[in-house]
C-alpha atoms as a PDB file:
ATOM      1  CA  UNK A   1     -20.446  75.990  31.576  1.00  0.00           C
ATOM      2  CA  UNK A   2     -22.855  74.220  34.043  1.00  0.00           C
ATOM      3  CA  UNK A   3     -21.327  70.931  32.392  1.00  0.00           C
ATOM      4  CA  UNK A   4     -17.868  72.295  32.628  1.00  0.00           C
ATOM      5  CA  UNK A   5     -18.108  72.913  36.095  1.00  0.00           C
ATOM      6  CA  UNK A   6     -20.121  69.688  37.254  1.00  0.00           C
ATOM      7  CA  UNK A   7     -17.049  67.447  35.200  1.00  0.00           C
ATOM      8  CA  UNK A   8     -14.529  69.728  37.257  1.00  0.00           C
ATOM      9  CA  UNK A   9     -16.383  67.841  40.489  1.00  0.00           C
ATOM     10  CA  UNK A  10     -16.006  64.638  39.156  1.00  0.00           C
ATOM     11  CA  UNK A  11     -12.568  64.813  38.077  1.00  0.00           C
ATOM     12  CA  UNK A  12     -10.568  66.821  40.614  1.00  0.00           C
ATOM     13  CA  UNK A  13     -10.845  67.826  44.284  1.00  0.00           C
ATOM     14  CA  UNK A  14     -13.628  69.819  45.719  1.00  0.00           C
ATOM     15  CA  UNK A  15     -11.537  72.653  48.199  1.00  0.00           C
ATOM     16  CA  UNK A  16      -8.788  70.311  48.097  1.00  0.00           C
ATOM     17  CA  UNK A  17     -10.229  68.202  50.577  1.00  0.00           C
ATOM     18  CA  UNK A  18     -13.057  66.016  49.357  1.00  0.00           C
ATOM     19  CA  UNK A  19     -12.805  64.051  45.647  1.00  0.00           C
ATOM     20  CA  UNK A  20     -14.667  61.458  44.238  1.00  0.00           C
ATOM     21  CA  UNK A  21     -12.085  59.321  44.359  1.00  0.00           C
ATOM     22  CA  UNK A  22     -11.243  60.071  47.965  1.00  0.00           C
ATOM     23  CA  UNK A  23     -15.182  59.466  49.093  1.00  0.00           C
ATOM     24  CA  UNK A  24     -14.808  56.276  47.615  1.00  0.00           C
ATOM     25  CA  UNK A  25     -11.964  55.282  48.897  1.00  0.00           C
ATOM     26  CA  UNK A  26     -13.214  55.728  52.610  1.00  0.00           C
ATOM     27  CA  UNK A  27     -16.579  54.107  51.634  1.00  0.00           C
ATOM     28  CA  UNK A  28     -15.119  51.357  50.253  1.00  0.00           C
ATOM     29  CA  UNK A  29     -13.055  51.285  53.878  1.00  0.00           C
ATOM     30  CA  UNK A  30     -16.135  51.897  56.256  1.00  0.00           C
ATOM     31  CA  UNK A  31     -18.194  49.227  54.376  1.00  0.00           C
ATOM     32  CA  UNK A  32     -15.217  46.540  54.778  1.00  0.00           C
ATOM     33  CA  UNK A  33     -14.492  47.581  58.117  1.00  0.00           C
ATOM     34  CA  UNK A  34     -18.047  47.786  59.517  1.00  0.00           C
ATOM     35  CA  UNK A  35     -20.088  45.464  57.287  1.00  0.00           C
ATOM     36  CA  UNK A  36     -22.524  48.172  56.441  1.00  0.00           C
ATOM     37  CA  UNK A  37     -21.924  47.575  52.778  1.00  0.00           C
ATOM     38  CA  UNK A  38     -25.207  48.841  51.247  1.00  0.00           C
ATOM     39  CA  UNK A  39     -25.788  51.650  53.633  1.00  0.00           C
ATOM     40  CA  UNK A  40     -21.938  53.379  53.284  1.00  0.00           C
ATOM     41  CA  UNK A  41     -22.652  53.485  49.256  1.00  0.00           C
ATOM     42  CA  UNK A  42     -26.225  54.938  50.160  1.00  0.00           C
ATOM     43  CA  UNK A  43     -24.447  57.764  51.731  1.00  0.00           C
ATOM     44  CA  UNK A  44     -21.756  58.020  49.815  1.00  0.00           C
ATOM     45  CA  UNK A  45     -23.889  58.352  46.612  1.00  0.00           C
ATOM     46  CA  UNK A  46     -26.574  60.373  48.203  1.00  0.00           C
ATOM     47  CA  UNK A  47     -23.687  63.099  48.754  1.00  0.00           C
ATOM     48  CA  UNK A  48     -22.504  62.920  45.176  1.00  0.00           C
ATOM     49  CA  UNK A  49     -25.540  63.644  43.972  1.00  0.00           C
ATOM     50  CA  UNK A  50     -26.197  66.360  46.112  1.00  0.00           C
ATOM     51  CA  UNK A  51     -23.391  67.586  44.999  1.00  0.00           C
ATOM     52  CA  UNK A  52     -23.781  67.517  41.465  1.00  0.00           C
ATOM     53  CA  UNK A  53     -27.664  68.683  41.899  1.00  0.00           C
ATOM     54  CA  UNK A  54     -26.696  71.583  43.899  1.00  0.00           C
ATOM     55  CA  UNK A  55     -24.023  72.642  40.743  1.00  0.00           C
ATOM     56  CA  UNK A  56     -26.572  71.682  38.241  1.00  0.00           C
ATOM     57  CA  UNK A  57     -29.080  74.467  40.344  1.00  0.00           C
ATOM     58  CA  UNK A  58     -26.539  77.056  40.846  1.00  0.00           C
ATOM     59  CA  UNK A  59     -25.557  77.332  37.746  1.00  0.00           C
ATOM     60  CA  UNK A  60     -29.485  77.246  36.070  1.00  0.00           C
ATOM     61  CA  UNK A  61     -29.995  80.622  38.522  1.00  0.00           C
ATOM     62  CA  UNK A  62     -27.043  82.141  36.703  1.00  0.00           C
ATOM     63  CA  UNK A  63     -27.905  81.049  33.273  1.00  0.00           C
ATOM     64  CA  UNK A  64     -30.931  82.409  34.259  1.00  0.00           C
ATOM     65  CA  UNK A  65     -30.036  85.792  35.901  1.00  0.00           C
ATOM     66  CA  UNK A  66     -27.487  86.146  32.996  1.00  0.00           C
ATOM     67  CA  UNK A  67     -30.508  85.718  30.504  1.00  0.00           C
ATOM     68  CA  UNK A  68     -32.404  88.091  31.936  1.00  0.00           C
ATOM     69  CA  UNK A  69     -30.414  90.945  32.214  1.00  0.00           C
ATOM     70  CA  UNK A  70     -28.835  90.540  28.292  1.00  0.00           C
ATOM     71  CA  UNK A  71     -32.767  90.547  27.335  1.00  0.00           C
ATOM     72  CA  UNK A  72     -33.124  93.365  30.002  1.00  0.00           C
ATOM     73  CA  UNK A  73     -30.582  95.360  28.258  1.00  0.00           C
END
């Protein structure tokens, strides 16, 4: 599921506003427009991996919480 959900990020839009295709897209602008080449794709993979990390995290605490209770029970 975790996998599921983390390919779901990667493939479409996040809230309909923010895709991975749409963050680099305006990286690719800001780094041609301001010359800041290696700092834009710093930031702009920093996020995407925050992004996928905080996914990856979420869904070990419900794999986890999930666990726990059907061993509870």
């Amino acid at each position: 599921m975790a996998g599921q959900a983390i390919s779901l990020v990667k493939d479409t839009s996040i809230v309909s506003l923010i895709s991975i295709q749409e963050m680099t897209f305006v990286g690719t602008e800001m780094a041609n427009s301001s010359g800041l080449i290696f700092e834009i794709w710093l930031i702009v993979g920093f996020v995407y991996f925050a992004l996928c990390f905080a996914l990856s995290r979420l869904f070990k605490m419900i794999e986890q919480r999930s666990s726990a209770y059907l061993n509870h029970q």
